[in-house]
C-alpha atoms as a PDB file:
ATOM      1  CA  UNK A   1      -2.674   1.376 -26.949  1.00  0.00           C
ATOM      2  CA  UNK A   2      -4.514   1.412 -23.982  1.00  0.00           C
ATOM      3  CA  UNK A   3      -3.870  -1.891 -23.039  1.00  0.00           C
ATOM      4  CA  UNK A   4      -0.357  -1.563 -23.851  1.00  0.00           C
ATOM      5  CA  UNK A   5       0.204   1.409 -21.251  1.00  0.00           C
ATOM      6  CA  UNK A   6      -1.321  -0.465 -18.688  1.00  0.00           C
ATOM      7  CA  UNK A   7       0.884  -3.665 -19.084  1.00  0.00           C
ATOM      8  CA  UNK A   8       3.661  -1.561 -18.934  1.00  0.00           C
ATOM      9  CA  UNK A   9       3.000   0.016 -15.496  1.00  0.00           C
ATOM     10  CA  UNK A  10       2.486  -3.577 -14.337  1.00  0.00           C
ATOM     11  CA  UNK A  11       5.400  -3.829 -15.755  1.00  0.00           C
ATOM     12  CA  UNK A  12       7.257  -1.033 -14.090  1.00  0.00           C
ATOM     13  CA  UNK A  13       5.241  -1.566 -10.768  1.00  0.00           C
ATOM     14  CA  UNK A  14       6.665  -5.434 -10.681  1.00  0.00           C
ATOM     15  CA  UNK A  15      10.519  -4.212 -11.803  1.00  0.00           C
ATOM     16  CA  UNK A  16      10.307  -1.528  -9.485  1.00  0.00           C
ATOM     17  CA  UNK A  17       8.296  -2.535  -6.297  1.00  0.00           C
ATOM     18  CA  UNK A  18       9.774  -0.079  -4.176  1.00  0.00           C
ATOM     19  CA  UNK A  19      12.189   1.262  -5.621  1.00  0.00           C
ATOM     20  CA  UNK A  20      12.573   4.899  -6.501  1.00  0.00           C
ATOM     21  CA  UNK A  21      13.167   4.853  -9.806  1.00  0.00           C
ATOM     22  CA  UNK A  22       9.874   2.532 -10.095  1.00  0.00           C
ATOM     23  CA  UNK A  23       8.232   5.607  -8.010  1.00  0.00           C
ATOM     24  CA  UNK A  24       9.480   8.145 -10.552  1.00  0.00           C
ATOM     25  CA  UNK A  25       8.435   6.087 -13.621  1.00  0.00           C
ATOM     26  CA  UNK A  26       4.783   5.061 -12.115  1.00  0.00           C
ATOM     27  CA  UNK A  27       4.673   9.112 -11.790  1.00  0.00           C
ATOM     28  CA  UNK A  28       5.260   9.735 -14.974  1.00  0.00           C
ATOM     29  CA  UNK A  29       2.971   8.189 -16.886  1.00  0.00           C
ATOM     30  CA  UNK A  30       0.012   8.962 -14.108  1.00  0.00           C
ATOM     31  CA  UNK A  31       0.753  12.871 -15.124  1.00  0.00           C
END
């Protein structure tokens, strides 16, 4: 599960490099 939550941020990091969404996603699971 771990591993899985990680991948996705890559995930989200790669889709959204910059963007704000990505920000606001890459926030969210951090919390």
């Amino acid at each position: 599960m771990m591993l899985k939550r990680k991948v996705a941020k890559g995930i989200i990091l790669a889709a959204g490099d910059g963007d704000r969404l990505g920000s606001l996603t890459l926030t969210r699971p951090k919390v």
